[in-house]
N, C-alpha and C. Protein backbone atom coordinates (compact mmCIF):
# COMPACT_ATOMS: atom_id res chain seq x y z
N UNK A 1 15.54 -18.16 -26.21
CA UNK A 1 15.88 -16.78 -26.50
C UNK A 1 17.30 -16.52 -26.01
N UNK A 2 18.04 -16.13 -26.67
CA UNK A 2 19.31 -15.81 -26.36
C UNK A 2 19.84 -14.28 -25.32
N UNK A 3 21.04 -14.62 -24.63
CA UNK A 3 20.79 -13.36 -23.82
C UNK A 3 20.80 -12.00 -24.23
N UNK A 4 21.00 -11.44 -25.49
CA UNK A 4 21.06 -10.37 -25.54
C UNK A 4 19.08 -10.32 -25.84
N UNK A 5 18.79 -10.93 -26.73
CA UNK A 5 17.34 -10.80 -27.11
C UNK A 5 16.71 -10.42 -25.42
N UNK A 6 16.70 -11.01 -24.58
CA UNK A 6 16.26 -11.21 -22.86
C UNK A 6 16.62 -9.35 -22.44
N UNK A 7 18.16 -9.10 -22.51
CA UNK A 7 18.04 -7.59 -22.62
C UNK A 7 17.82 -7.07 -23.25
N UNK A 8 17.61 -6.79 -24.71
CA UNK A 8 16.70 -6.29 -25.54
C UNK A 8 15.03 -5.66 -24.46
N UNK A 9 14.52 -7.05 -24.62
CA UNK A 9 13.01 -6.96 -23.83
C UNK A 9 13.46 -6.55 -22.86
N UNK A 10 14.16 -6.13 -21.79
CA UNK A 10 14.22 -6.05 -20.40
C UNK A 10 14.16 -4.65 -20.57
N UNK A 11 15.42 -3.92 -21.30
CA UNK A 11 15.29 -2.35 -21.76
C UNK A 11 13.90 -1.92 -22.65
N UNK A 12 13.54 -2.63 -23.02
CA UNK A 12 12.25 -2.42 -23.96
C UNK A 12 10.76 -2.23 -23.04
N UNK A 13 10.52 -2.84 -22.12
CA UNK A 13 9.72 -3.17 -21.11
C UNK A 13 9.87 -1.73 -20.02
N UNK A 14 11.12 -1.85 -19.59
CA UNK A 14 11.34 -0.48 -18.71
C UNK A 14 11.14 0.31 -19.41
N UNK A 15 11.81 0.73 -20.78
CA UNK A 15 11.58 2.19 -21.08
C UNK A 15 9.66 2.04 -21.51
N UNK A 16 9.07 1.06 -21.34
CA UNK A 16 7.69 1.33 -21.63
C UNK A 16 7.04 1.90 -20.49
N UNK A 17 7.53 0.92 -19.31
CA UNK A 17 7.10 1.13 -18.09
C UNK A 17 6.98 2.95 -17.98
N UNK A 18 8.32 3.07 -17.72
CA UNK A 18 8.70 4.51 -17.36
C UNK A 18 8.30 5.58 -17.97
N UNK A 19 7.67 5.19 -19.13
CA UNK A 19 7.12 6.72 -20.10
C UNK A 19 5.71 6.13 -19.67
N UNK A 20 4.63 5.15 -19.57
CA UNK A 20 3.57 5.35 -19.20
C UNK A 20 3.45 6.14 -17.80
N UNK A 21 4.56 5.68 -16.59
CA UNK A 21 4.24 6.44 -15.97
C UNK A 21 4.63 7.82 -15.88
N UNK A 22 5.76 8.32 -16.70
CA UNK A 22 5.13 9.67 -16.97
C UNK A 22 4.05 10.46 -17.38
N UNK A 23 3.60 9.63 -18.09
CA UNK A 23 2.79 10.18 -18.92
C UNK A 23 1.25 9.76 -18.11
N UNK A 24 1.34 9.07 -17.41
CA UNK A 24 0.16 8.87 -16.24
C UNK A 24 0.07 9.53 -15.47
N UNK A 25 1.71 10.22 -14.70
CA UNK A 25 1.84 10.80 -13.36
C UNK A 25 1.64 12.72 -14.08
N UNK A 26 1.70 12.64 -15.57
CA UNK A 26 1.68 14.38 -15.69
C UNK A 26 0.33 14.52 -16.19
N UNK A 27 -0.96 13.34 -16.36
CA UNK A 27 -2.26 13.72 -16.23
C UNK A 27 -3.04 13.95 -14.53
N UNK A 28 -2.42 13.00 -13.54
CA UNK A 28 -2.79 12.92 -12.55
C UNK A 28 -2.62 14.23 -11.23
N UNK A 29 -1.39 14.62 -11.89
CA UNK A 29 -0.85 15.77 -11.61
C UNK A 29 -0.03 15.22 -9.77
N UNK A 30 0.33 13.93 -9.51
CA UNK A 30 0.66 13.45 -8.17
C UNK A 30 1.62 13.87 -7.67
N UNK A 31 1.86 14.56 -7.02
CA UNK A 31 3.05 15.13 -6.17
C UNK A 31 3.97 13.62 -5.41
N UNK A 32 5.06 13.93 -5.89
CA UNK A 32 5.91 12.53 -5.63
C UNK A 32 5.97 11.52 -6.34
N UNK A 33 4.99 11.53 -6.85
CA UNK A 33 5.02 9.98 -7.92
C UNK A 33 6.32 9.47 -8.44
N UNK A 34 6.66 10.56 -9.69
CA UNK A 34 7.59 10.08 -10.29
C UNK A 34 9.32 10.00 -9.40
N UNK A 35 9.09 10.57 -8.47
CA UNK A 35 10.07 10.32 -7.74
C UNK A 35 10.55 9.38 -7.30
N UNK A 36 9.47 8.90 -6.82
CA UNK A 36 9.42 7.52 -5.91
C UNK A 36 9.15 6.69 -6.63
N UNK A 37 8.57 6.89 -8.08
CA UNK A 37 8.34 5.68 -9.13
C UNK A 37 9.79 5.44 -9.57
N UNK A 38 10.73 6.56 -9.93
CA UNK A 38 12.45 6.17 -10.35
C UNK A 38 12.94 5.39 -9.36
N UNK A 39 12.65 5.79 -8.22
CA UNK A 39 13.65 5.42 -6.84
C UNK A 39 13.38 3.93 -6.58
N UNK A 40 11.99 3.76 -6.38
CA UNK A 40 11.35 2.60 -6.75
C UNK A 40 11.66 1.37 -7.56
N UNK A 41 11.97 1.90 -8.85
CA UNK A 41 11.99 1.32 -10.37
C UNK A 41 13.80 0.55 -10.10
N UNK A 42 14.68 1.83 -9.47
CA UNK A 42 15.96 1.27 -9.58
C UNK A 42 15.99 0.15 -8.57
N UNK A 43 15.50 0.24 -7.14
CA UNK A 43 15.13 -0.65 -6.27
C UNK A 43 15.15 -1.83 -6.89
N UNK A 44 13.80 -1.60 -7.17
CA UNK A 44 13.41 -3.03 -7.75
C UNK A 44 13.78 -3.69 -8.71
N UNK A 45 14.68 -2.88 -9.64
CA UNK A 45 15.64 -3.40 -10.35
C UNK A 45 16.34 -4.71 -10.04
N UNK A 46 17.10 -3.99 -8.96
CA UNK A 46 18.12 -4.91 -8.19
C UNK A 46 17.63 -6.45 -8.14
N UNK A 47 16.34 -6.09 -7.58
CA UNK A 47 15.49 -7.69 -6.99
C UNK A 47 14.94 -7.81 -8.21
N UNK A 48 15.39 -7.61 -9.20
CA UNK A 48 14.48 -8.27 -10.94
C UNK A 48 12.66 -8.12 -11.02
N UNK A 49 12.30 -6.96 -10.01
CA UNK A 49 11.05 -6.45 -9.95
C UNK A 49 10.90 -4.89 -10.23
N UNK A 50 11.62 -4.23 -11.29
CA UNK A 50 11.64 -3.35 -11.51
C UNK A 50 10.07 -2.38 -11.74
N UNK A 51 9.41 -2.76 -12.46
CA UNK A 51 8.27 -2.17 -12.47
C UNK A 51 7.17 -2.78 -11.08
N UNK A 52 7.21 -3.41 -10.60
CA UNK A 52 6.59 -3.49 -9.09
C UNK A 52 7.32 -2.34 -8.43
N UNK A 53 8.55 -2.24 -8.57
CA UNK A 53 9.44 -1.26 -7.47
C UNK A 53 8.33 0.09 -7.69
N UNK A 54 8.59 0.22 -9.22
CA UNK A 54 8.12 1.64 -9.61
C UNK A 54 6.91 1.87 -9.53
N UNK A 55 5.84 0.53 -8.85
CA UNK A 55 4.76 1.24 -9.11
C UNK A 55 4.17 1.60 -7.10
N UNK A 56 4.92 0.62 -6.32
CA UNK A 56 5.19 0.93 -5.29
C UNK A 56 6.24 2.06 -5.02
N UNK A 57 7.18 2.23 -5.60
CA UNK A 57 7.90 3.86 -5.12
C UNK A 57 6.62 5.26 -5.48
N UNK A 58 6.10 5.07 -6.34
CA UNK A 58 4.96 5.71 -6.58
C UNK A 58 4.08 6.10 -5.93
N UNK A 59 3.63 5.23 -5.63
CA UNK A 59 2.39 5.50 -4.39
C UNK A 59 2.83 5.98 -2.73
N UNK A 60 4.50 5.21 -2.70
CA UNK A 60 4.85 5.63 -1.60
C UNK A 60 5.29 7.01 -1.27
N UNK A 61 5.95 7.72 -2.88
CA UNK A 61 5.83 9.62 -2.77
C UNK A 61 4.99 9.96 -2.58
N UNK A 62 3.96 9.48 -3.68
CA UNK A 62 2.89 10.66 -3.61
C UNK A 62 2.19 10.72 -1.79
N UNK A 63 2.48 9.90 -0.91
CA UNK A 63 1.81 9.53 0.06
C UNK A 63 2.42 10.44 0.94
N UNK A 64 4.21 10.41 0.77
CA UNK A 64 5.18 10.97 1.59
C UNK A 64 4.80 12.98 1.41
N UNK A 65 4.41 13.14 0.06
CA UNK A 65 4.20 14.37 -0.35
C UNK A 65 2.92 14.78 0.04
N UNK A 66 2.11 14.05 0.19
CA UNK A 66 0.75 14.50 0.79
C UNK A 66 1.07 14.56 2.03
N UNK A 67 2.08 13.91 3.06
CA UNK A 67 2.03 14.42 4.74
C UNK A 67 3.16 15.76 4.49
N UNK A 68 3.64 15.69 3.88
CA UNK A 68 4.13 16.97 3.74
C UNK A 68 3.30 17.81 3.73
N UNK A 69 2.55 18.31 2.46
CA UNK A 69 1.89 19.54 2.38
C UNK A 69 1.06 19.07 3.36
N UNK A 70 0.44 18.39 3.90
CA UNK A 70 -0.44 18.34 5.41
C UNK A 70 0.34 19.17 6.30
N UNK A 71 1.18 19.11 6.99
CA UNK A 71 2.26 19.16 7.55
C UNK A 71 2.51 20.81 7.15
N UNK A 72 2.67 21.25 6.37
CA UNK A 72 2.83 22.55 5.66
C UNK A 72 2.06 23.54 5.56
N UNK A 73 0.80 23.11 5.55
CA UNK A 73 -0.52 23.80 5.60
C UNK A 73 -1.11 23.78 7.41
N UNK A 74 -0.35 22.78 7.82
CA UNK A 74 -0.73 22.81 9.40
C UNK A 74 0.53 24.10 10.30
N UNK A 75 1.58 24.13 9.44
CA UNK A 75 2.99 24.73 10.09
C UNK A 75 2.16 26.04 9.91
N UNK A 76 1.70 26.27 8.48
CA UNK A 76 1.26 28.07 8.26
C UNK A 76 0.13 28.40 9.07
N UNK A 77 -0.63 27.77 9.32
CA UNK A 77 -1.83 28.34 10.26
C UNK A 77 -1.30 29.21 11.70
């Protein structure tokens, strides 16, 4: 496969990645997800694990956003 065909699939793959998880993270309704799924995604870019990044930046918002509103709901009491 020649290199442009290789980026072809590489952009083809991410932009799949990235609209399922939109489209996963706006049924789930996850606070942080997609945040940490971009932040994630570019990460892991770098290290040629782009969708691992994004599916670990993912889980690691929504996690960061849940001690938040913990945290938020503990400040208002």
């Amino acid at each position: 496969m020649c290199s442009f065909g290789r980026i072809q699939l590489k952009k083809t793959m991410l932009g799949t990645a990235i609209f399922s998880m939109m489209l996963v993270s706006s049924f789930a309704q996850a606070e942080g997800c997609l945040k940490g799924a971009v932040a994630g995604g570019v990460v892991g870019h770098l290290k040629h694990h782009a969708v691992l990044g994004a599916v670990a930046g993912c889980a690691i918002g929504h996690h960061l956003a849940a001690q938040a509103k913990k945290q938020q709901v503990a400040t208002a009491k």
